[in-house]
N, C-alpha and C. Protein backbone atom coordinates (compact mmCIF):
# COMPACT_ATOMS: atom_id res chain seq x y z
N UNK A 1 -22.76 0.19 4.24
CA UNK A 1 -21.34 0.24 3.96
C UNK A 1 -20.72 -1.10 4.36
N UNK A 2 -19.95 -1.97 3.54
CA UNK A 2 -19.21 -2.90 3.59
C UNK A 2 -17.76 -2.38 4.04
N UNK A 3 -17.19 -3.49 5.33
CA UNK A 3 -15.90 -3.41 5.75
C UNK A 3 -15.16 -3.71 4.47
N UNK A 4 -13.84 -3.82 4.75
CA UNK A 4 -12.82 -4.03 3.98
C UNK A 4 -12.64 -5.27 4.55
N UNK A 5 -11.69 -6.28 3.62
CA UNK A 5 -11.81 -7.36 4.56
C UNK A 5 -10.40 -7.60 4.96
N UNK A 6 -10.97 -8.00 6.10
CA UNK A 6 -9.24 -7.95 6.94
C UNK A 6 -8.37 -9.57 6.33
N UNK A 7 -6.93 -8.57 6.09
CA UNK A 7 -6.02 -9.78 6.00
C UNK A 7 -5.82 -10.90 7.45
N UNK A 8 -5.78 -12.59 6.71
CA UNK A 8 -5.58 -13.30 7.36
C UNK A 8 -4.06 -13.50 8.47
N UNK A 9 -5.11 -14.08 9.51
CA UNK A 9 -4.14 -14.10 10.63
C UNK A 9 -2.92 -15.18 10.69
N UNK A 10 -1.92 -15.25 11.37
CA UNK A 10 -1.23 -16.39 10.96
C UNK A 10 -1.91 -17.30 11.86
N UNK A 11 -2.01 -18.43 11.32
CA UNK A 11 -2.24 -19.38 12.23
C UNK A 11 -0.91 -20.04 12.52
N UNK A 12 -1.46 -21.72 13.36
CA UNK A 12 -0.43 -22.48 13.73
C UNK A 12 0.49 -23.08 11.94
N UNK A 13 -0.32 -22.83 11.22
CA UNK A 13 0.76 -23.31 10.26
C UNK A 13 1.03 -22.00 9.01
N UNK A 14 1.10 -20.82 9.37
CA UNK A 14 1.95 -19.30 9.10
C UNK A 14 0.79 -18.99 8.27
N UNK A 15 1.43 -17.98 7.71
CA UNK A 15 0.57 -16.62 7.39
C UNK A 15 -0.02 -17.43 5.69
N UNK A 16 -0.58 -17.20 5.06
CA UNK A 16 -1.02 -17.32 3.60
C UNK A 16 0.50 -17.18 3.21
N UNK A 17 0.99 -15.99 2.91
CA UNK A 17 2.17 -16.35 1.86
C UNK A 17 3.00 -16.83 2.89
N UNK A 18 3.07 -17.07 3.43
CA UNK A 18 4.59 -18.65 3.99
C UNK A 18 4.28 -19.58 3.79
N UNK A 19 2.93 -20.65 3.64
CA UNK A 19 1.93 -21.27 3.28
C UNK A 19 2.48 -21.16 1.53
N UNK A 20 1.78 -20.39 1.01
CA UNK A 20 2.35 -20.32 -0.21
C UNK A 20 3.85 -20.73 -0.51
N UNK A 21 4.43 -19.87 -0.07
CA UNK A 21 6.39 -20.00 -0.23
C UNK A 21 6.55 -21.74 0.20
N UNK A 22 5.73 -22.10 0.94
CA UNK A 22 6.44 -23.60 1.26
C UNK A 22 5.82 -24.20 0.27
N UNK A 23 4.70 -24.04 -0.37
CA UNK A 23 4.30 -24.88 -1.37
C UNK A 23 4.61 -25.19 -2.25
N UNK A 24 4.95 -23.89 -2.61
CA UNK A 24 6.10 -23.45 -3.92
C UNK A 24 7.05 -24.18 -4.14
N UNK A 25 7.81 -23.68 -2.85
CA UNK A 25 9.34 -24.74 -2.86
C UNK A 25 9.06 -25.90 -3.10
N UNK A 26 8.02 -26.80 -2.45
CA UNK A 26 7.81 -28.20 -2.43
C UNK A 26 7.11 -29.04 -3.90
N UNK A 27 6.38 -28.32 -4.69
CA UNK A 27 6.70 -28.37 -5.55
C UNK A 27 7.54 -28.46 -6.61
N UNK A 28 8.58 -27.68 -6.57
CA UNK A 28 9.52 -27.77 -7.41
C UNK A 28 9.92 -26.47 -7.85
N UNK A 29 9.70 -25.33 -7.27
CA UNK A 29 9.49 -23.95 -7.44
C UNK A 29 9.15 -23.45 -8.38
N UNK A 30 8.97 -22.15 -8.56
CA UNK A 30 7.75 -21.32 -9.30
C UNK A 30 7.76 -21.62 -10.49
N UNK A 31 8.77 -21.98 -11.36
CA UNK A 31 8.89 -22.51 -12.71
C UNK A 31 8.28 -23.48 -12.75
N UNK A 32 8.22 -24.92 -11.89
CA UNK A 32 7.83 -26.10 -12.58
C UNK A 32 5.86 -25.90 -11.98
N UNK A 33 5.53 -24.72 -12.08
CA UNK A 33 4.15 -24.80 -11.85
C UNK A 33 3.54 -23.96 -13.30
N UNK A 34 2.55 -24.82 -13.45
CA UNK A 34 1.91 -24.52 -15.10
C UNK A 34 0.79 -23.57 -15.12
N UNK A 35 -0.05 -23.81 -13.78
CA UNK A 35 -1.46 -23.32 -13.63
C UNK A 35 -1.61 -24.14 -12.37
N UNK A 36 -2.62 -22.54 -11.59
CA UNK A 36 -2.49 -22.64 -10.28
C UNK A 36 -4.28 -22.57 -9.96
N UNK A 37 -5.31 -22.68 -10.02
CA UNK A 37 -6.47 -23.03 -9.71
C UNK A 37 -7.32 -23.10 -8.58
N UNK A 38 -8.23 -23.19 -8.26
CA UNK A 38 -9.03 -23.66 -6.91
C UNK A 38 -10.13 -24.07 -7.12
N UNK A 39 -10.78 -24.82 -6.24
CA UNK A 39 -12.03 -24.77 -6.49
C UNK A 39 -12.51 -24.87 -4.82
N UNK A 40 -14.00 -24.92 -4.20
CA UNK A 40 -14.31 -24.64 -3.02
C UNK A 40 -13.70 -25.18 -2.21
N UNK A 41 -12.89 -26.27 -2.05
CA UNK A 41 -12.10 -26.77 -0.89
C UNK A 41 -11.01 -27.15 -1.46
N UNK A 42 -10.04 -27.18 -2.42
CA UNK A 42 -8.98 -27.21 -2.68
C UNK A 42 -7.78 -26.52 -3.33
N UNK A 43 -6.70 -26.65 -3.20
CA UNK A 43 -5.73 -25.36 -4.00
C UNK A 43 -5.49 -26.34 -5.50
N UNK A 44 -5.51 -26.14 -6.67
CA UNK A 44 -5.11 -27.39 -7.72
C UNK A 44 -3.86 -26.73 -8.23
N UNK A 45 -2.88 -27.45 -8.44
CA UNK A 45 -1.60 -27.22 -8.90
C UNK A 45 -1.54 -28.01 -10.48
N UNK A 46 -1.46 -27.41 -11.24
CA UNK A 46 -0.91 -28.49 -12.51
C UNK A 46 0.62 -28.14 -12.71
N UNK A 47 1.57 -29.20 -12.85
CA UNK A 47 3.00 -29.09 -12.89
C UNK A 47 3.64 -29.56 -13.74
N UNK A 48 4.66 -28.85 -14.44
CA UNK A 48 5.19 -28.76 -15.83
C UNK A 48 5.81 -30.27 -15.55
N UNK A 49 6.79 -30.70 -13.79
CA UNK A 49 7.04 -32.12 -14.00
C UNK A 49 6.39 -32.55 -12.24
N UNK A 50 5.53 -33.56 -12.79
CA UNK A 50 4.94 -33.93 -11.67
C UNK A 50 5.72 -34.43 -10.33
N UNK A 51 6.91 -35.64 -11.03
CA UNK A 51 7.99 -36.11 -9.91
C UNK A 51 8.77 -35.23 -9.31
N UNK A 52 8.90 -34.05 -9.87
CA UNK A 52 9.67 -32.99 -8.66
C UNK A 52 9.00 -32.56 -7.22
N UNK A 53 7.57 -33.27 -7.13
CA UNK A 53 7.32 -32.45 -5.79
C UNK A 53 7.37 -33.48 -4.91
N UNK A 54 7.97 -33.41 -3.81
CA UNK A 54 7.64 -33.70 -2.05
C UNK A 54 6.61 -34.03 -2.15
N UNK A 55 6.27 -34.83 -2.18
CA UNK A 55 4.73 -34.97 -1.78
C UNK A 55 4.79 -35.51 0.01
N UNK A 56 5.59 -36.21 0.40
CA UNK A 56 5.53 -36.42 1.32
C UNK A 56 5.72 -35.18 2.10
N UNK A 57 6.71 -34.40 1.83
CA UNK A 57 6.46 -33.19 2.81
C UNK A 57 5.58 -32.27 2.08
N UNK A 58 5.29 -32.25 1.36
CA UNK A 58 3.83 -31.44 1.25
C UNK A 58 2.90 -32.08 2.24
N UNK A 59 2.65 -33.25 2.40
CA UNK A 59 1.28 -33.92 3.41
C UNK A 59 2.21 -33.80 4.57
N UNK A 60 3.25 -33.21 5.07
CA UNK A 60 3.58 -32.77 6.30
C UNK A 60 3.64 -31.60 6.52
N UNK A 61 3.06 -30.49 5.35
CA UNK A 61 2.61 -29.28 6.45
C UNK A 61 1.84 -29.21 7.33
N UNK A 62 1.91 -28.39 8.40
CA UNK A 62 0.43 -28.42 8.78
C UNK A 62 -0.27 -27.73 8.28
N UNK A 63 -0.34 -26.74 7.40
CA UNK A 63 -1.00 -26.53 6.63
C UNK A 63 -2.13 -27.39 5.72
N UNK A 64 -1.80 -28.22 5.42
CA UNK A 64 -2.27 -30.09 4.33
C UNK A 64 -3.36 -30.45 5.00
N UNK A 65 -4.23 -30.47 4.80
CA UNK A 65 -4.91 -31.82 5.31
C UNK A 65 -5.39 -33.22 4.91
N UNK A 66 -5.06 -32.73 3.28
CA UNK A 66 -5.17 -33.95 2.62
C UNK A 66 -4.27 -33.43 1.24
N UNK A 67 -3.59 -34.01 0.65
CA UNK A 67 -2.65 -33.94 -0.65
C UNK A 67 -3.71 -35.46 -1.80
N UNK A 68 -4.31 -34.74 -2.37
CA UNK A 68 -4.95 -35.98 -4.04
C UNK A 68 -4.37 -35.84 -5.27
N UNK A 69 -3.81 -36.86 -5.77
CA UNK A 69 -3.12 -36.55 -7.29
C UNK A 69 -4.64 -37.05 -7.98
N UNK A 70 -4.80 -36.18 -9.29
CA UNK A 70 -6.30 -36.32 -9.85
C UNK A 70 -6.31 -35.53 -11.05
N UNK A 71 -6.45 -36.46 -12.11
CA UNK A 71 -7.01 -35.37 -13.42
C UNK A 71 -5.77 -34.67 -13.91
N UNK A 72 -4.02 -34.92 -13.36
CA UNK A 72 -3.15 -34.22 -13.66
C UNK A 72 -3.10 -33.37 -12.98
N UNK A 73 -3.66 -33.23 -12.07
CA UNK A 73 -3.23 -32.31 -10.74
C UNK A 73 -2.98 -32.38 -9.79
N UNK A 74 -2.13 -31.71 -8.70
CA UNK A 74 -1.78 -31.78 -7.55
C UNK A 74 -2.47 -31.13 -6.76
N UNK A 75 -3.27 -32.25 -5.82
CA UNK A 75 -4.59 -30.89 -5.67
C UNK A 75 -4.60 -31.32 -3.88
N UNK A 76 -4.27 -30.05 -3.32
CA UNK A 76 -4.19 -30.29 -1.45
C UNK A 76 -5.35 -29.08 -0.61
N UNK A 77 -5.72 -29.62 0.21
CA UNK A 77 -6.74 -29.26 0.80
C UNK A 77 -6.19 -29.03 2.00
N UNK A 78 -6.46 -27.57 2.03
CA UNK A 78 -5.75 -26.71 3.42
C UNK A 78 -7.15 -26.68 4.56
N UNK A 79 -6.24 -26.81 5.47
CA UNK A 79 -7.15 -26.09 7.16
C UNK A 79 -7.56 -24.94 7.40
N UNK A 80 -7.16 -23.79 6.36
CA UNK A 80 -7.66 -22.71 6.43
C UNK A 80 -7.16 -21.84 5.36
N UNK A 81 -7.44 -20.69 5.09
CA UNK A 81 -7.43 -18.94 4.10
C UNK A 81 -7.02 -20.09 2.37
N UNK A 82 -7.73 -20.81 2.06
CA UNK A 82 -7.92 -21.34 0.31
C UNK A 82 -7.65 -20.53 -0.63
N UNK A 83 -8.52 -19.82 -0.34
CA UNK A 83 -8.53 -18.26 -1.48
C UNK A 83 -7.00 -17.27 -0.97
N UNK A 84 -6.63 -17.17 0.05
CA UNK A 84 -5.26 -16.56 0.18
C UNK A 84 -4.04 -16.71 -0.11
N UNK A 85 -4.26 -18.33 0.26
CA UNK A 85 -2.67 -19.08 -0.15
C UNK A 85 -2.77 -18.99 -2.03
N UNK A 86 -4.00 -19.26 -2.56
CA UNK A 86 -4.42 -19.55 -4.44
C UNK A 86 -3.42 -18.36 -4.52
N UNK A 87 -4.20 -17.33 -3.97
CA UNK A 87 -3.65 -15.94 -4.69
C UNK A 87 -1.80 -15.57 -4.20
N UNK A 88 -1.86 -15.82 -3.16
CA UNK A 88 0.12 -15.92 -2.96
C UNK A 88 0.98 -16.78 -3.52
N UNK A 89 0.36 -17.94 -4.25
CA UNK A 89 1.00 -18.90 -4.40
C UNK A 89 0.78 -18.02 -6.37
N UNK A 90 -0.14 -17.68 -6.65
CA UNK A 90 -0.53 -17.01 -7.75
C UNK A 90 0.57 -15.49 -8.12
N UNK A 91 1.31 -15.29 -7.13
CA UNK A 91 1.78 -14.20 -6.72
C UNK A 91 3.08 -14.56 -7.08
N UNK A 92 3.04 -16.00 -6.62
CA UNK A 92 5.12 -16.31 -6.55
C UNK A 92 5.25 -16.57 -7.74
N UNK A 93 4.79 -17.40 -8.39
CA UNK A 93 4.67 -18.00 -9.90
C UNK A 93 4.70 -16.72 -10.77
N UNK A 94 3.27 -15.42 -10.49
CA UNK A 94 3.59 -14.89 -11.96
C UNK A 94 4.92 -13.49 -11.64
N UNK A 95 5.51 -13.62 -10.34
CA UNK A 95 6.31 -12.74 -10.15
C UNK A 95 7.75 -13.73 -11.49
N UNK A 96 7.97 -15.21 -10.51
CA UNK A 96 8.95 -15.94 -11.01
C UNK A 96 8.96 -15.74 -12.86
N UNK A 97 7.71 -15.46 -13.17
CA UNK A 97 7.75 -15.50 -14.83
C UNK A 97 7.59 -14.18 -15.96
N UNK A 98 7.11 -12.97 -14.54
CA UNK A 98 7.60 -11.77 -15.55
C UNK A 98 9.11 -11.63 -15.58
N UNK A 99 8.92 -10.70 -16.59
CA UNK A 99 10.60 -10.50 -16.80
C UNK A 99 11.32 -9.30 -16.07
């Protein structure tokens, strides 16, 4: 029998979706995000307008550990839960676009 897997803890830089919610915002919020992606160590953002995001305070979460523009994407590499923040940040966007 397999556990269930336990939701992530907050760390020093908040829970997955606050993590998310700040990303969001810093981007340019849930509208100006096109497609939201991952791959093993990064979150990839593609954005309807690239100059709307913070980038500088995006590389001041602590969340960030590294922010790469690449290939048309905004692609930042978190300190921890990858797969949690994808899916909250996946959460704000397709909430922002049902009707």
């Amino acid at each position: 029998m397999t556990a269930a897997p336990r939701p992530a803890a907050p760390g020093p830089s908040g829970t997955p979706a606050e993590v998310a919610a700040q990303v969001v915002r810093l981007v340019g919020g849930p509208g100006n995000v096109a497609d939201v992606t991952h791959c093993f160590l990064r979150l990839r953002l593609t954005l309807v307008d690239p100059a709307a995001a913070d980038r500088d305070a995006l590389r001041a979460l602590p969340a960030v550990v590294v922010l790469v523009d690449q290939d048309g994407q905004l692609q930042l590499a978190l300190r921890r839960d990858l797969y949690a923040v994808h899916d909250a940040v996946r959460g704000i966007v397709d909430r922002a676009v049902s009707p």
